[in-house]
Protein backbone atom coordinates (compact mmCIF):
# COMPACT_ATOMS: atom_id res chain seq x y z
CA UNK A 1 -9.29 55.04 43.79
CA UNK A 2 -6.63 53.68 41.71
CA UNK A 3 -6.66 50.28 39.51
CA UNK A 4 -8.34 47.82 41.67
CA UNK A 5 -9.41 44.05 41.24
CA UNK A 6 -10.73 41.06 43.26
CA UNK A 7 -10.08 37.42 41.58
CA UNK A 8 -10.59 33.73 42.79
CA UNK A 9 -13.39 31.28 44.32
CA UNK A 10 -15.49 34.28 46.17
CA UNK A 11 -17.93 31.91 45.99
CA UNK A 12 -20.17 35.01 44.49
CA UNK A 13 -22.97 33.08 43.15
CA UNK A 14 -26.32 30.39 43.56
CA UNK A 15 -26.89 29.82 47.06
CA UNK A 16 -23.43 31.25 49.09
CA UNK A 17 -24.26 34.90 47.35
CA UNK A 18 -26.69 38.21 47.39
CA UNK A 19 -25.20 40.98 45.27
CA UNK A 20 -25.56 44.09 47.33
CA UNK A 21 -24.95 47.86 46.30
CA UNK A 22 -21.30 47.47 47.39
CA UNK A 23 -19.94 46.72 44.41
CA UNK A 24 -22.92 47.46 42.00
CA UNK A 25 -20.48 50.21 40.33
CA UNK A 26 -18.05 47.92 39.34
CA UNK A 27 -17.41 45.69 36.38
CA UNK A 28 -18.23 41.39 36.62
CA UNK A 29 -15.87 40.28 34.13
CA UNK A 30 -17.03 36.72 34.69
CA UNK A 31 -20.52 37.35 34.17
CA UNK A 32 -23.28 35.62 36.30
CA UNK A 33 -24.65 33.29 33.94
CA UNK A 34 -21.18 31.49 33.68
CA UNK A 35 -20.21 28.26 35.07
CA UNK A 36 -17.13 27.81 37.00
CA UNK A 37 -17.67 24.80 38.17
CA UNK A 38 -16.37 21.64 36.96
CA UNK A 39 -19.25 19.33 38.51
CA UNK A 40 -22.82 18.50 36.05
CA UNK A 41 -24.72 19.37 38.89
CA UNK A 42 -23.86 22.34 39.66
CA UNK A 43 -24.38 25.87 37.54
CA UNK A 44 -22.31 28.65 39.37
CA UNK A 45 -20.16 31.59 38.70
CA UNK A 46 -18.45 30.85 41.69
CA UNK A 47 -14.75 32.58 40.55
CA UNK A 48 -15.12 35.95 39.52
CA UNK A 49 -13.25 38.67 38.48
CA UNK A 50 -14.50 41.87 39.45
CA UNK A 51 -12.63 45.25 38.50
CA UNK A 52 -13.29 48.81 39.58
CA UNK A 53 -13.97 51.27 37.00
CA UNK A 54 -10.58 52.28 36.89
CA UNK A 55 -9.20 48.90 35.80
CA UNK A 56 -11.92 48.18 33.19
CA UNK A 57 -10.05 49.33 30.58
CA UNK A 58 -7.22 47.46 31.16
CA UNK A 59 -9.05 44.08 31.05
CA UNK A 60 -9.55 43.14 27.59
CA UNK A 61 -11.52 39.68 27.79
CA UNK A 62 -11.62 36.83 30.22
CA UNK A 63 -11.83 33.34 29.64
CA UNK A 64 -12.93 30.35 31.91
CA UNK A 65 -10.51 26.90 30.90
CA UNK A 66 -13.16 24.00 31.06
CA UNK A 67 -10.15 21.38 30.16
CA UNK A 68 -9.92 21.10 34.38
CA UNK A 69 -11.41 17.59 34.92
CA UNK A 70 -12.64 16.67 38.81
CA UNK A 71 -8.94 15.20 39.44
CA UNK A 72 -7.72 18.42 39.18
CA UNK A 73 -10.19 20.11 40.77
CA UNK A 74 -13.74 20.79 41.24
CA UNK A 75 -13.55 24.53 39.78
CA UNK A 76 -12.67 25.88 36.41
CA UNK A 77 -9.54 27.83 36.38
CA UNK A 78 -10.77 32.06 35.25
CA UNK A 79 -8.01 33.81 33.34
CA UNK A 80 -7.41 37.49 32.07
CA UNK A 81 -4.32 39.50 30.85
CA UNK A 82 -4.13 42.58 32.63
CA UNK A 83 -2.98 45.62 29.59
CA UNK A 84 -1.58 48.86 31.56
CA UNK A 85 -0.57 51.75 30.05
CA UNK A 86 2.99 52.76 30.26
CA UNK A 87 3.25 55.64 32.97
């Protein structure tokens, strides 16, 4: 399969979201009980970043940057640095 990895506003979580068996193998870096959103009424791991077993490895932490106020936007920005191995 290769190194594979889906990032971004998937909206993957509250009411927009079901997980399925599709991607039950692979890894939720930004786990379900975080908050990407930047709004108090609201409690969603909308952003994800999801990797396939082959790119866990190379995915050392993420981190969610909560300094975005509602001007900027109305999400959180998620982050990771991506560590390959030299081939």
């Amino acid at each position: 399969n290769g190194n594979q990895i889906i990032l971004g506003d998937i909206n993957a979580d509250c009411s927009y979201f079901q997980r399925t068996d599709e991607f039950s193998t692979w890894k939720w870096k930004v786990r379900d009980d975080a908050d990407t959103t930047v709004s108090p009424n609201t409690d969603c791991a909308y952003d994800r970043i999801i990797v396939n077993e082959d790119m866990d490895n190379e995915i050392p932490a993420v981190g969610i940057d909560t300094r975005i106020t509602p001007s900027m936007s109305d999400h959180y920005l998620v982050h990771t640095i991506i560590q390959t191995e030299e081939r």
